[in-house]
PDB file of N, CA and C in Angstrom:
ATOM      1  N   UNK A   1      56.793-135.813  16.045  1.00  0.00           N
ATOM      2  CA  UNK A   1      55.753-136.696  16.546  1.00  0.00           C
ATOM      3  C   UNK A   1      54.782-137.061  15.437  1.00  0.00           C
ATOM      4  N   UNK A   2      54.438-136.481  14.688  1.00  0.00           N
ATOM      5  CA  UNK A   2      53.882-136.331  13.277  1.00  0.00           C
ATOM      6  C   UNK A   2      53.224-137.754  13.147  1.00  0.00           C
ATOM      7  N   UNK A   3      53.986-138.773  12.620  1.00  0.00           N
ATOM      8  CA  UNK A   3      52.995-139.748  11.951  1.00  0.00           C
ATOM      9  C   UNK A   3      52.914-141.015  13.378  1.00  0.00           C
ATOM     10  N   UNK A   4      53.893-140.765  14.603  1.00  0.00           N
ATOM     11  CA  UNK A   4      54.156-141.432  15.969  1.00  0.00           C
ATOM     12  C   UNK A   4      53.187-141.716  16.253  1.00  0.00           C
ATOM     13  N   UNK A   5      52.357-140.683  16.759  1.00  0.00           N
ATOM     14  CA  UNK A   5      50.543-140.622  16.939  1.00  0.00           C
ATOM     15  C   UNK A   5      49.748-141.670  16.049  1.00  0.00           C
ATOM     16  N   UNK A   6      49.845-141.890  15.131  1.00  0.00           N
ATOM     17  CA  UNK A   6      49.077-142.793  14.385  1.00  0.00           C
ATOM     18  C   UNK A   6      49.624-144.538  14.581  1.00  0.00           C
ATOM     19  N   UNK A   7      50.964-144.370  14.782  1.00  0.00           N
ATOM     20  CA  UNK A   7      51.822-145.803  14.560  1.00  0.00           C
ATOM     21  C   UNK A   7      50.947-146.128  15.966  1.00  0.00           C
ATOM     22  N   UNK A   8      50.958-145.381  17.167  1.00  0.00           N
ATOM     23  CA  UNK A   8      50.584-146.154  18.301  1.00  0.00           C
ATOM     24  C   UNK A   8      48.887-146.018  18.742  1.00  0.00           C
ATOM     25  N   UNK A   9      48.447-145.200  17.369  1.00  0.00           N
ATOM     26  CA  UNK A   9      47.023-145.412  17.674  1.00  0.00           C
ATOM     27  C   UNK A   9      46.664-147.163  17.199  1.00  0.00           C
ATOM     28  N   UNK A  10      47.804-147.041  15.921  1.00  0.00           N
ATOM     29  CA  UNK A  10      47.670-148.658  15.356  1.00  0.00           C
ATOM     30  C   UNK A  10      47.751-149.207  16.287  1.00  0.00           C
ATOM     31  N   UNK A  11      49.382-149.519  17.450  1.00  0.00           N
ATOM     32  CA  UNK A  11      49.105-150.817  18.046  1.00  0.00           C
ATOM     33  C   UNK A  11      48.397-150.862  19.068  1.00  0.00           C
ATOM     34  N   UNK A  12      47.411-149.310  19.659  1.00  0.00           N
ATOM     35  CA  UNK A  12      46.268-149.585  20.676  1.00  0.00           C
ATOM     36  C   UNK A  12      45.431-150.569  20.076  1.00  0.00           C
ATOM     37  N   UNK A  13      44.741-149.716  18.994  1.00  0.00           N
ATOM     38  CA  UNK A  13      43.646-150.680  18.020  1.00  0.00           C
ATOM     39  C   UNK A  13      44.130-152.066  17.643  1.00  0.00           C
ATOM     40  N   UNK A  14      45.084-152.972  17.282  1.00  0.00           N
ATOM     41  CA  UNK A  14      45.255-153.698  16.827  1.00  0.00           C
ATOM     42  C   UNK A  14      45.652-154.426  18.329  1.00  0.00           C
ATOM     43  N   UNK A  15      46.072-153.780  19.314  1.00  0.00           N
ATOM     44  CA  UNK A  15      46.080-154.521  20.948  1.00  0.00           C
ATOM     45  C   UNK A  15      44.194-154.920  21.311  1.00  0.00           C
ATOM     46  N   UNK A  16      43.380-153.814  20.875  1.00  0.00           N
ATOM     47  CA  UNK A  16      42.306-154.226  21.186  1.00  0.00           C
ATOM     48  C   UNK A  16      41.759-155.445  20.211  1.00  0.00           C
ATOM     49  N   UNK A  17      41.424-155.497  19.055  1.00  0.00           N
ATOM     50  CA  UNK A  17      41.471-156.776  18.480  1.00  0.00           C
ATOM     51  C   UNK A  17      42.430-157.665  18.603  1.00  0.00           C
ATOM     52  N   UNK A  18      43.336-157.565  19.265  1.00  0.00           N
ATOM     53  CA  UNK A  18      43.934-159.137  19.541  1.00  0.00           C
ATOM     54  C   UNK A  18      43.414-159.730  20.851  1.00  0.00           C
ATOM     55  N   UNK A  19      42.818-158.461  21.835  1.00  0.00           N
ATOM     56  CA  UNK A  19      42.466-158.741  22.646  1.00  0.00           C
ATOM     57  C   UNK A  19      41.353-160.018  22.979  1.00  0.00           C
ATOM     58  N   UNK A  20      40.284-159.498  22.076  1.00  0.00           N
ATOM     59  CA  UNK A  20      38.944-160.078  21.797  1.00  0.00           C
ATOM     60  C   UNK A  20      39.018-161.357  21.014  1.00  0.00           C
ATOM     61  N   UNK A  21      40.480-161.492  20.079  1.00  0.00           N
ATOM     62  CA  UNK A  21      40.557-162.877  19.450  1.00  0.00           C
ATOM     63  C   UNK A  21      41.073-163.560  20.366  1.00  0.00           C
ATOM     64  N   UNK A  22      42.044-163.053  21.177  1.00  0.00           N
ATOM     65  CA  UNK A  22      42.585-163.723  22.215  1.00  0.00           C
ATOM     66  C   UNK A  22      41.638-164.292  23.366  1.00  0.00           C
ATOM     67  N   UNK A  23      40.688-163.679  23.638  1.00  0.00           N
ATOM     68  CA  UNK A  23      39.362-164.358  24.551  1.00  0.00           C
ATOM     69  C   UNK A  23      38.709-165.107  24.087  1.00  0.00           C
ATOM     70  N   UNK A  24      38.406-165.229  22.658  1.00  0.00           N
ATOM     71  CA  UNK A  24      37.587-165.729  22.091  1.00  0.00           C
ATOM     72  C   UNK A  24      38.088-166.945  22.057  1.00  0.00           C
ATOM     73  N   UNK A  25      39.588-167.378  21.798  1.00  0.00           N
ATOM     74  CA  UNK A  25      40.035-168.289  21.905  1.00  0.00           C
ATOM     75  C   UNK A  25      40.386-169.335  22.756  1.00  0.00           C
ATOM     76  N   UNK A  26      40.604-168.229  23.876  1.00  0.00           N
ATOM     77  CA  UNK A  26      40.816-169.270  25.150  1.00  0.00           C
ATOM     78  C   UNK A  26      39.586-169.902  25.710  1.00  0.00           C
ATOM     79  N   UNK A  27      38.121-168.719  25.567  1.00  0.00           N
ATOM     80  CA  UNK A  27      36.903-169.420  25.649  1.00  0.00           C
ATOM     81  C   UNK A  27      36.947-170.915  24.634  1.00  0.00           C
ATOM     82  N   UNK A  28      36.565-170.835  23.489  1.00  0.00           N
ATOM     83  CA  UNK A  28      36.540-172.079  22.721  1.00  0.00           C
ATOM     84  C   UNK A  28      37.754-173.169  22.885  1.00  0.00           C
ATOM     85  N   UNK A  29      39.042-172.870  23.237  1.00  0.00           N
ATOM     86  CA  UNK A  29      40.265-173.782  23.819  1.00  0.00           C
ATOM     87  C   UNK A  29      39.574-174.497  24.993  1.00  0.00           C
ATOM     88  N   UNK A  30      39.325-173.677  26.199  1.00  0.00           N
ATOM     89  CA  UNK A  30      38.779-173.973  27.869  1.00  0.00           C
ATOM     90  C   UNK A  30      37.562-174.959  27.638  1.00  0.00           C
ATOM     91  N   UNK A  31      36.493-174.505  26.516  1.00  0.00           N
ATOM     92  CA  UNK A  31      35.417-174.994  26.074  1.00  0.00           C
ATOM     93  C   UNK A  31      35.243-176.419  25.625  1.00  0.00           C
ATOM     94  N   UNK A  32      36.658-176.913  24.955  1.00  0.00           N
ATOM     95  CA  UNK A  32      36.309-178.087  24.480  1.00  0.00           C
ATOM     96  C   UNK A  32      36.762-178.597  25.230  1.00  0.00           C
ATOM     97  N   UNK A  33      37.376-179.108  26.375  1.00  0.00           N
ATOM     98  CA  UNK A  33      37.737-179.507  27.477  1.00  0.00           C
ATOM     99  C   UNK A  33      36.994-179.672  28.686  1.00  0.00           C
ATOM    100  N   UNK A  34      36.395-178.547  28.591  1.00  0.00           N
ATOM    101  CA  UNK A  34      35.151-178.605  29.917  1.00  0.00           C
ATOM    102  C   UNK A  34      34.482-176.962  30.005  1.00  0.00           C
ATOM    103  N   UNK A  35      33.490-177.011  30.809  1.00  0.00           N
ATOM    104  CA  UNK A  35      32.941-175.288  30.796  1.00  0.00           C
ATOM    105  C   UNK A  35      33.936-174.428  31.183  1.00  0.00           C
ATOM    106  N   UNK A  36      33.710-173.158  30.132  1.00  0.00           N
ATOM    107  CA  UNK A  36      35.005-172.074  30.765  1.00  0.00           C
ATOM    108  C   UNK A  36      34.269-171.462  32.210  1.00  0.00           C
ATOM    109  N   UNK A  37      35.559-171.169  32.682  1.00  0.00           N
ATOM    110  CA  UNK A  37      35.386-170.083  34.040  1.00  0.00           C
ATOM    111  C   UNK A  37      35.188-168.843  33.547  1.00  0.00           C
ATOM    112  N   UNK A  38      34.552-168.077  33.463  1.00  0.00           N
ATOM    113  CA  UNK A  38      34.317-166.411  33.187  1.00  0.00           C
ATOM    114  C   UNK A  38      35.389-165.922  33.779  1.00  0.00           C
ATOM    115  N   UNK A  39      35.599-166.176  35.360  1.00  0.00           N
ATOM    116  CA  UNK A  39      36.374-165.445  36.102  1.00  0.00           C
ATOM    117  C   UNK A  39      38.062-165.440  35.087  1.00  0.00           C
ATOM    118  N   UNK A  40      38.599-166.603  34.968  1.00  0.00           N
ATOM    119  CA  UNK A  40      39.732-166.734  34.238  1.00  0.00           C
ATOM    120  C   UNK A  40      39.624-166.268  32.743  1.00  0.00           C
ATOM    121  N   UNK A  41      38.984-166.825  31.884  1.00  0.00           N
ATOM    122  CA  UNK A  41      38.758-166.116  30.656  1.00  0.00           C
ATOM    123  C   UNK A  41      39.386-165.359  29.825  1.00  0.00           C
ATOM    124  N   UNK A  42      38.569-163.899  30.750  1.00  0.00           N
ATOM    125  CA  UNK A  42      39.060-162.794  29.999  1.00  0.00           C
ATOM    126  C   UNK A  42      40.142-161.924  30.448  1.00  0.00           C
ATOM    127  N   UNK A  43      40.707-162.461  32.007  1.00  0.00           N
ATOM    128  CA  UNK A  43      42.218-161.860  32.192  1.00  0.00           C
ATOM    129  C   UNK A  43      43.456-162.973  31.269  1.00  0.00           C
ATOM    130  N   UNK A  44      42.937-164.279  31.379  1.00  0.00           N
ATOM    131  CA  UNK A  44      44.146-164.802  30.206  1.00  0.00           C
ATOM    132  C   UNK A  44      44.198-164.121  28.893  1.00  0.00           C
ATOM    133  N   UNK A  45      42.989-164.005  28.151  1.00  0.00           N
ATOM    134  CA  UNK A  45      42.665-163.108  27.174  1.00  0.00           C
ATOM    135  C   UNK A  45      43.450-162.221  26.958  1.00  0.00           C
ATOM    136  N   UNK A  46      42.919-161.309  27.995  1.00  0.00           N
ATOM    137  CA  UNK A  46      43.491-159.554  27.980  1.00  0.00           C
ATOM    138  C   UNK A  46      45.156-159.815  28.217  1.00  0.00           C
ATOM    139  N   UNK A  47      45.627-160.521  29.193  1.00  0.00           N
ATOM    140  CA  UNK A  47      46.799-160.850  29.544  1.00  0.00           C
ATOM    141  C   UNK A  47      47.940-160.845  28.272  1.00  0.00           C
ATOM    142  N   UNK A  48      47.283-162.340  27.780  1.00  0.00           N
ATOM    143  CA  UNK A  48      48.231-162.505  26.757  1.00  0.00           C
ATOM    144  C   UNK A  48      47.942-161.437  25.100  1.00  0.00           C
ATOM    145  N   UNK A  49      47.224-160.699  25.183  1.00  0.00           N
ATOM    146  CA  UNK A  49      47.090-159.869  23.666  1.00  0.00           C
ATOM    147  C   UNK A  49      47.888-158.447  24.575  1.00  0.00           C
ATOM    148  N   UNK A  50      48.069-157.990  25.833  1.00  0.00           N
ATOM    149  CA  UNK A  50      48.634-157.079  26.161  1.00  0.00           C
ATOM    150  C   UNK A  50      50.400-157.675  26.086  1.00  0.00           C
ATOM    151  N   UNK A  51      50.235-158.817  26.519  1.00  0.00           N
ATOM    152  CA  UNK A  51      51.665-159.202  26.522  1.00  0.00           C
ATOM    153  C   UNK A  51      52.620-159.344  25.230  1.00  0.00           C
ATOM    154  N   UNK A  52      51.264-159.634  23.945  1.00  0.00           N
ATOM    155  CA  UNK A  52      52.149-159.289  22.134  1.00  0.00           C
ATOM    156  C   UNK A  52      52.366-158.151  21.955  1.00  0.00           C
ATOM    157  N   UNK A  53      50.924-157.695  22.353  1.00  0.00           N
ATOM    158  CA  UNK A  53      51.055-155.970  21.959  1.00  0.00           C
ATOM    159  C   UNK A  53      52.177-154.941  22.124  1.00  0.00           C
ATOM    160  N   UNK A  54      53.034-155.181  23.695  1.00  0.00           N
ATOM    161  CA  UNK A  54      53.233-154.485  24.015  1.00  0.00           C
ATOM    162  C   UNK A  54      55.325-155.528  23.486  1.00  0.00           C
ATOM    163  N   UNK A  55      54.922-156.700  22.934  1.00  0.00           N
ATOM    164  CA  UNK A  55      56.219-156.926  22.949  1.00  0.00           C
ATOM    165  C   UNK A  55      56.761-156.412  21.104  1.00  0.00           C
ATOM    166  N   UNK A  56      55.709-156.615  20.503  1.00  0.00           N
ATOM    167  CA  UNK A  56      55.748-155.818  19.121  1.00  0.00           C
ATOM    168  C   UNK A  56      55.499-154.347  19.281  1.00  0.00           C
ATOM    169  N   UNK A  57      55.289-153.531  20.090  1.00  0.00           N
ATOM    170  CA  UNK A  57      55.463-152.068  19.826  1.00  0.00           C
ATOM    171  C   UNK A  57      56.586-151.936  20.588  1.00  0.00           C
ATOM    172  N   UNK A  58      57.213-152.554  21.589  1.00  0.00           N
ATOM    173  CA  UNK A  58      58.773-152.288  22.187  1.00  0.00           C
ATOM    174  C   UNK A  58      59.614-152.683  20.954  1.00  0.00           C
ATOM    175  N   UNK A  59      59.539-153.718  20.087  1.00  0.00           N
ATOM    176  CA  UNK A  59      60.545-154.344  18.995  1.00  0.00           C
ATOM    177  C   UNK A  59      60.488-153.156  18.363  1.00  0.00           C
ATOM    178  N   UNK A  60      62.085-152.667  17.773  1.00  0.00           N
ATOM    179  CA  UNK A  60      62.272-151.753  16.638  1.00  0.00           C
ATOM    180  C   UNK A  60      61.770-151.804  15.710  1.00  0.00           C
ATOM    181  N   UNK A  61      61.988-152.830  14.841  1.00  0.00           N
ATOM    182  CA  UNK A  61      61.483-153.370  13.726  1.00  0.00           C
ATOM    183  C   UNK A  61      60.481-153.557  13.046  1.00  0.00           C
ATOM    184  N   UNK A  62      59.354-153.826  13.804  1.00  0.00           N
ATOM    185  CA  UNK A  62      57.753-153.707  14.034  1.00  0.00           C
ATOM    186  C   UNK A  62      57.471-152.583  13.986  1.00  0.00           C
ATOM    187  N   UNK A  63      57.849-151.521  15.304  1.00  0.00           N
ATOM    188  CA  UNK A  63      57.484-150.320  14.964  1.00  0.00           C
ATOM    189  C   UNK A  63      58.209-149.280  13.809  1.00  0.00           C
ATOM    190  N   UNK A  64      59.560-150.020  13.492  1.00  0.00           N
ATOM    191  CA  UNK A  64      59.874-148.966  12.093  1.00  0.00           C
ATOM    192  C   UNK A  64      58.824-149.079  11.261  1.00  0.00           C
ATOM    193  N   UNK A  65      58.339-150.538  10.488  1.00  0.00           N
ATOM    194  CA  UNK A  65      57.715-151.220   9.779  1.00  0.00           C
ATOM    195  C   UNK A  65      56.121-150.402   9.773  1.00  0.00           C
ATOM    196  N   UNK A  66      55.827-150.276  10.816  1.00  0.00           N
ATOM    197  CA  UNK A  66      54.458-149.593  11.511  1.00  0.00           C
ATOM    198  C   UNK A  66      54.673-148.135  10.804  1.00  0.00           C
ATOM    199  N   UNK A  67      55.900-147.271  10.615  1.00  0.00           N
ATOM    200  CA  UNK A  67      55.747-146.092  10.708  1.00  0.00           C
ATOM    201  C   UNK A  67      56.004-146.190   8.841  1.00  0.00           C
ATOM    202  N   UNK A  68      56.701-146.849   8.246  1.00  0.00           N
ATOM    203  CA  UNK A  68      56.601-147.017   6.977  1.00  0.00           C
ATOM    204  C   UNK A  68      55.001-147.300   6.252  1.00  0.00           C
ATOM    205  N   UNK A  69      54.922-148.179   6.805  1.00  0.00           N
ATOM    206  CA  UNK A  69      53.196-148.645   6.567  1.00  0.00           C
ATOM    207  C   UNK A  69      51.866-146.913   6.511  1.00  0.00           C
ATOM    208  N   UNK A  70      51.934-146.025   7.940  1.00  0.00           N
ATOM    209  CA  UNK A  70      51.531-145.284   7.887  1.00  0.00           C
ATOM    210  C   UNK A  70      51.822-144.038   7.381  1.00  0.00           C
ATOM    211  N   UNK A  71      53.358-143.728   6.900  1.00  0.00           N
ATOM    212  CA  UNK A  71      54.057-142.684   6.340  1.00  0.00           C
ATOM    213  C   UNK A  71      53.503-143.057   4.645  1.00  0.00           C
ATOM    214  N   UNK A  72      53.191-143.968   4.344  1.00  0.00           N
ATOM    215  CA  UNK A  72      52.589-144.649   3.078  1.00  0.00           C
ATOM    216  C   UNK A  72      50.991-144.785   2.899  1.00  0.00           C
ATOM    217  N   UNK A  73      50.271-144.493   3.554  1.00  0.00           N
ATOM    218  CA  UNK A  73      49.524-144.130   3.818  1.00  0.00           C
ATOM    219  C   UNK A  73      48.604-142.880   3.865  1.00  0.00           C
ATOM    220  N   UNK A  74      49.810-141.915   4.327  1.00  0.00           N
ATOM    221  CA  UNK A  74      49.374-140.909   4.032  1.00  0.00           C
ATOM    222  C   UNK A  74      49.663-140.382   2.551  1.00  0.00           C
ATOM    223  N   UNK A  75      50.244-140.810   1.761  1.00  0.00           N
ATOM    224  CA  UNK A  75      50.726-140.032   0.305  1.00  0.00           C
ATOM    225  C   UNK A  75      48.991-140.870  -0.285  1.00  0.00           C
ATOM    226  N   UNK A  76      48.366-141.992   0.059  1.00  0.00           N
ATOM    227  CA  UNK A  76      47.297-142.248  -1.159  1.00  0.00           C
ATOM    228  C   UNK A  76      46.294-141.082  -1.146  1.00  0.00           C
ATOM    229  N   UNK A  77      45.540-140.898  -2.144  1.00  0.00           N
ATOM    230  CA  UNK A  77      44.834-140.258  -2.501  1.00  0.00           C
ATOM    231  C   UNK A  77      43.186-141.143  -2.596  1.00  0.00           C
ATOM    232  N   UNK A  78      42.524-140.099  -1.980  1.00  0.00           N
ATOM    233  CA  UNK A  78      41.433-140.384  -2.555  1.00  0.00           C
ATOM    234  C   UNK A  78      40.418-140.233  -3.669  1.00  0.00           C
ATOM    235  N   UNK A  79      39.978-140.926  -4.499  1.00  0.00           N
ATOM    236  CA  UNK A  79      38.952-140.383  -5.682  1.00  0.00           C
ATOM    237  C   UNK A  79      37.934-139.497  -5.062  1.00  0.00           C
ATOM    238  N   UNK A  80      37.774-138.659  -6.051  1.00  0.00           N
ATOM    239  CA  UNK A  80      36.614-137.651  -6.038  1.00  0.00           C
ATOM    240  C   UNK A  80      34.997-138.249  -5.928  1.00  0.00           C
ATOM    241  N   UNK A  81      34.314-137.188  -5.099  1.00  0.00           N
ATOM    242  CA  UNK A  81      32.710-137.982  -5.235  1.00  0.00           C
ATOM    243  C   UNK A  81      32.285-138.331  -6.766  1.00  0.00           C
ATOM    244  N   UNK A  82      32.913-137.149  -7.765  1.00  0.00           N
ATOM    245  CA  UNK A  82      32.415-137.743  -9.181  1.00  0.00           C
ATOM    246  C   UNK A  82      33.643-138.930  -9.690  1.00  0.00           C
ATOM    247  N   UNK A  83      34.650-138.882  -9.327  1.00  0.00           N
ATOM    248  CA  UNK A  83      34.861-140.600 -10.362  1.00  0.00           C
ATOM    249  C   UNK A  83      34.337-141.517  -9.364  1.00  0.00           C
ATOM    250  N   UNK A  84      33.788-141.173  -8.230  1.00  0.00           N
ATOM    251  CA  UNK A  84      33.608-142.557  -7.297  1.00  0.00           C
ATOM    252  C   UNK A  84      32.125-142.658  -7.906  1.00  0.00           C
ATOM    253  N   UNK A  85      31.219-141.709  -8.196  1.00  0.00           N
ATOM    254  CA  UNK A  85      29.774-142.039  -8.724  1.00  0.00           C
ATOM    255  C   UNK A  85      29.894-142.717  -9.851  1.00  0.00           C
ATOM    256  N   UNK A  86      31.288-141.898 -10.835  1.00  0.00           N
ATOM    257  CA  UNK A  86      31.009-142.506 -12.272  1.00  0.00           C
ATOM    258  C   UNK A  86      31.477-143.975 -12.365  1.00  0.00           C
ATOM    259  N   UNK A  87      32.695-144.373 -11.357  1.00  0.00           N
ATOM    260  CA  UNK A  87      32.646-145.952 -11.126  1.00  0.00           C
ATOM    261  C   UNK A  87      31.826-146.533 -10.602  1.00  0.00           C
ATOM    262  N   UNK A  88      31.223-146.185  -9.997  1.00  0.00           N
ATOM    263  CA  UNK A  88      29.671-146.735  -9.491  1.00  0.00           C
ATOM    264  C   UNK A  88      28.810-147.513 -10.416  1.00  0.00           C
ATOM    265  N   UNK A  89      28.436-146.252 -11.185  1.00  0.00           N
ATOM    266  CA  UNK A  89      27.617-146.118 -12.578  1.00  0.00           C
ATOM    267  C   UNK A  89      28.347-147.378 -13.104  1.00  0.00           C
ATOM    268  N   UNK A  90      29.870-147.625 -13.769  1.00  0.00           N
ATOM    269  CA  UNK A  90      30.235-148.471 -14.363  1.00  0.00           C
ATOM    270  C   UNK A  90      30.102-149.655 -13.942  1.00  0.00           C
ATOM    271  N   UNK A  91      30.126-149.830 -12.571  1.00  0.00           N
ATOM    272  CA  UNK A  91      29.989-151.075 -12.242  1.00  0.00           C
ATOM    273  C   UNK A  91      28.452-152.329 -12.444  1.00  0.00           C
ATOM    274  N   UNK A  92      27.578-150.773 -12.212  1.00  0.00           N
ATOM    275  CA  UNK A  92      26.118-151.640 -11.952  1.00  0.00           C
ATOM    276  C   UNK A  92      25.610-151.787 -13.315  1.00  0.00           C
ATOM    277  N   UNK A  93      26.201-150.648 -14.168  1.00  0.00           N
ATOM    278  CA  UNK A  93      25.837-151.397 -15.831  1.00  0.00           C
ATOM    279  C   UNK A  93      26.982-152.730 -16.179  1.00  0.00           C
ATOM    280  N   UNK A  94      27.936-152.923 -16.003  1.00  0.00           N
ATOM    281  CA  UNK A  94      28.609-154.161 -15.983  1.00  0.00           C
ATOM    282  C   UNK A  94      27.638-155.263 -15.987  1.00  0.00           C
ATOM    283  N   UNK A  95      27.415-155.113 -14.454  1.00  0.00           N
ATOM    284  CA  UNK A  95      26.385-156.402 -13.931  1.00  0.00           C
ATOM    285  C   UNK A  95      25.310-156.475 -14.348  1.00  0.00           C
ATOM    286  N   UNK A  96      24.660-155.314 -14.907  1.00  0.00           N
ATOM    287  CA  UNK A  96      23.688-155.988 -15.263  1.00  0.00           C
ATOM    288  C   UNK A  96      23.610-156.563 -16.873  1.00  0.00           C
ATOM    289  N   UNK A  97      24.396-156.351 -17.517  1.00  0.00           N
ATOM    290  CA  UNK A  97      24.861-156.120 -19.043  1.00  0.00           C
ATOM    291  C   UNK A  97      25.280-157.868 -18.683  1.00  0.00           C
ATOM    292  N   UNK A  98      26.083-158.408 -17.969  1.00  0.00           N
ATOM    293  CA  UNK A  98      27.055-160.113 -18.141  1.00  0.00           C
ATOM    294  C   UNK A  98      25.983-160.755 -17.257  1.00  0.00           C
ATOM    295  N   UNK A  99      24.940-160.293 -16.220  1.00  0.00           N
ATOM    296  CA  UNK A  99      23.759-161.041 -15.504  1.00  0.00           C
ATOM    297  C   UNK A  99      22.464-161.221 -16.856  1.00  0.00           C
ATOM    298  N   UNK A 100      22.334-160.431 -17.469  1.00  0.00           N
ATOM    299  CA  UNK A 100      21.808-160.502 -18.774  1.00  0.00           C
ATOM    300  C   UNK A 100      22.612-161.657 -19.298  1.00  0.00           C
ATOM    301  N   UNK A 101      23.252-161.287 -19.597  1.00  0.00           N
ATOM    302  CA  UNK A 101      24.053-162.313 -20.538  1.00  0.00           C
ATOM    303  C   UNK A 101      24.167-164.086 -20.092  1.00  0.00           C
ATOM    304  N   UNK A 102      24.488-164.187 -18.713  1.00  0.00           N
ATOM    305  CA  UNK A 102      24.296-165.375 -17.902  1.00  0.00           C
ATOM    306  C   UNK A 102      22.770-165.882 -17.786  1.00  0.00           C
ATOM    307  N   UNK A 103      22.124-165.099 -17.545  1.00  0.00           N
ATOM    308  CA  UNK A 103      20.597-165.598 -17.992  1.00  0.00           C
ATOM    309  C   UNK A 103      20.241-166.064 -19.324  1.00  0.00           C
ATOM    310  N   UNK A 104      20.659-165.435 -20.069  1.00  0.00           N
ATOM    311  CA  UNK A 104      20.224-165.965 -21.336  1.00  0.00           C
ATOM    312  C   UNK A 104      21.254-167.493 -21.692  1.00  0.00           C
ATOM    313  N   UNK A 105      22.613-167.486 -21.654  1.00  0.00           N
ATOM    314  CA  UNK A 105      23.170-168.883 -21.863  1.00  0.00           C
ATOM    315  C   UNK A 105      22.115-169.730 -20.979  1.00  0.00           C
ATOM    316  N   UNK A 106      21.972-169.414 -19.357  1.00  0.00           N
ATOM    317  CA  UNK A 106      21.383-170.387 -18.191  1.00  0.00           C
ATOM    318  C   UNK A 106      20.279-170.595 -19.220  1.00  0.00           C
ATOM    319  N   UNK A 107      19.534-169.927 -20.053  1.00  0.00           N
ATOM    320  CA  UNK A 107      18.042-170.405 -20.954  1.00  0.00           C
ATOM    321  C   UNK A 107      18.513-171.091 -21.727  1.00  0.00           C
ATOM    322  N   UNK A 108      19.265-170.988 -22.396  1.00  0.00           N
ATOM    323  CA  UNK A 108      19.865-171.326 -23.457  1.00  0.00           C
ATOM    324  C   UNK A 108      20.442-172.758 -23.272  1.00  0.00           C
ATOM    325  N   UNK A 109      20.894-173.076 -22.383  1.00  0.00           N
ATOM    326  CA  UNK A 109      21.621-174.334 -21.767  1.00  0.00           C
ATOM    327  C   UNK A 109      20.939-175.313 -21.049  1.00  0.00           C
ATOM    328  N   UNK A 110      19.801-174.524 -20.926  1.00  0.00           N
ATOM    329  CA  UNK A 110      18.335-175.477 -19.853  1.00  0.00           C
ATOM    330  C   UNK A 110      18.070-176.093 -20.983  1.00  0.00           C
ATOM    331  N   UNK A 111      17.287-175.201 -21.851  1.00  0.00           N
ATOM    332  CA  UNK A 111      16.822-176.024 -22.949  1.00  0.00           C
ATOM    333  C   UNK A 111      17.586-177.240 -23.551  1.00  0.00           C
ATOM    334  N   UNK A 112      18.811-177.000 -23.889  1.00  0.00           N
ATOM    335  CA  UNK A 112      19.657-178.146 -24.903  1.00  0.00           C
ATOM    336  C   UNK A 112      19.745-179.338 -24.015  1.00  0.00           C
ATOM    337  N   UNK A 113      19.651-178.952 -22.397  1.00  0.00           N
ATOM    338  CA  UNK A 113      20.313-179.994 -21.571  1.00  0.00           C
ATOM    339  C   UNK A 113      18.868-181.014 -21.473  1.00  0.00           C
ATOM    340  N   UNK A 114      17.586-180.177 -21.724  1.00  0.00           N
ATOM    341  CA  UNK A 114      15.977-180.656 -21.411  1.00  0.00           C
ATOM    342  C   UNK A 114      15.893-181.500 -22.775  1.00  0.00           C
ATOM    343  N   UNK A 115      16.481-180.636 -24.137  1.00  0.00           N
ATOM    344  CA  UNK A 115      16.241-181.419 -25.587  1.00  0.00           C
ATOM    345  C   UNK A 115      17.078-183.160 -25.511  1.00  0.00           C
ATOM    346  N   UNK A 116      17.992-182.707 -24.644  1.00  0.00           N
ATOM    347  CA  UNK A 116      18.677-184.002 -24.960  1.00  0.00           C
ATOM    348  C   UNK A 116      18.463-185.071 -23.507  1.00  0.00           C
ATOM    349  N   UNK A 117      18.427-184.957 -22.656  1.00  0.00           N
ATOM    350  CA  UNK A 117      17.866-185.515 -21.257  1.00  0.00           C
ATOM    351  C   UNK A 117      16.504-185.804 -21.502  1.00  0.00           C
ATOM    352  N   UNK A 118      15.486-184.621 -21.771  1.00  0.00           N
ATOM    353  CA  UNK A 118      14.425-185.024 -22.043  1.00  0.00           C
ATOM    354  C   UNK A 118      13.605-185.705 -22.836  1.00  0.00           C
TER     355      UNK A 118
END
């Protein structure tokens, strides 16, 4: 059962966001046509994201695909709190080191564009 548990926590979670795109859509579809019904809405909604959901976790293929995806998943690794600080560190001296640098051309380029325009 091992990584099973996770493949179908995926297609709960990914049934619930299709759910909500799926309402969202039929609202704005119903919408440009005329006012939506609430009452209809959100069972077409729920309807049709239960009706993918449940036709991609019955398909083999999908769910092999699903269990590759999460069997791969589990081998990444995460960085440590210290290389994640020390990339941190690298990043915000980056930016500020080439934001320096972009400021000074942006001065640099005002002026020539003011010497010669102006």
């Amino acid at each position: 059962m091992g990584n099973n548990k996770w493949v179908h926590v995926l297609f709960a979670v990914g049934g619930l966001i299709l759910a909500y795109l799926f309402v969202m859509t039929t609202e704005w579809i119903w919408g440009y046509f005329s006012k939506p019904k609430d009452l209809y809405v959100l069972p077409i909604g729920v309807g049709a994201a239960l009706l993918v959901t449940l036709w991609s976790w019955r398909k083999e293929e999908t769910f092999r695909q699903a269990q590759e995806v999460i069997g791969e998943l589990t081998k990444v690794t995460w960085p440590s709190r210290k290389d994640t600080s020390a990339a941190t560190v690298v990043v915000i001296v980056t930016v500020i080191i080439f934001s320096a640098f972009l400021g000074l051309f942006d001065m640099v380029w005002s002026w020539a564009t003011g010497a010669i325009y102006g």
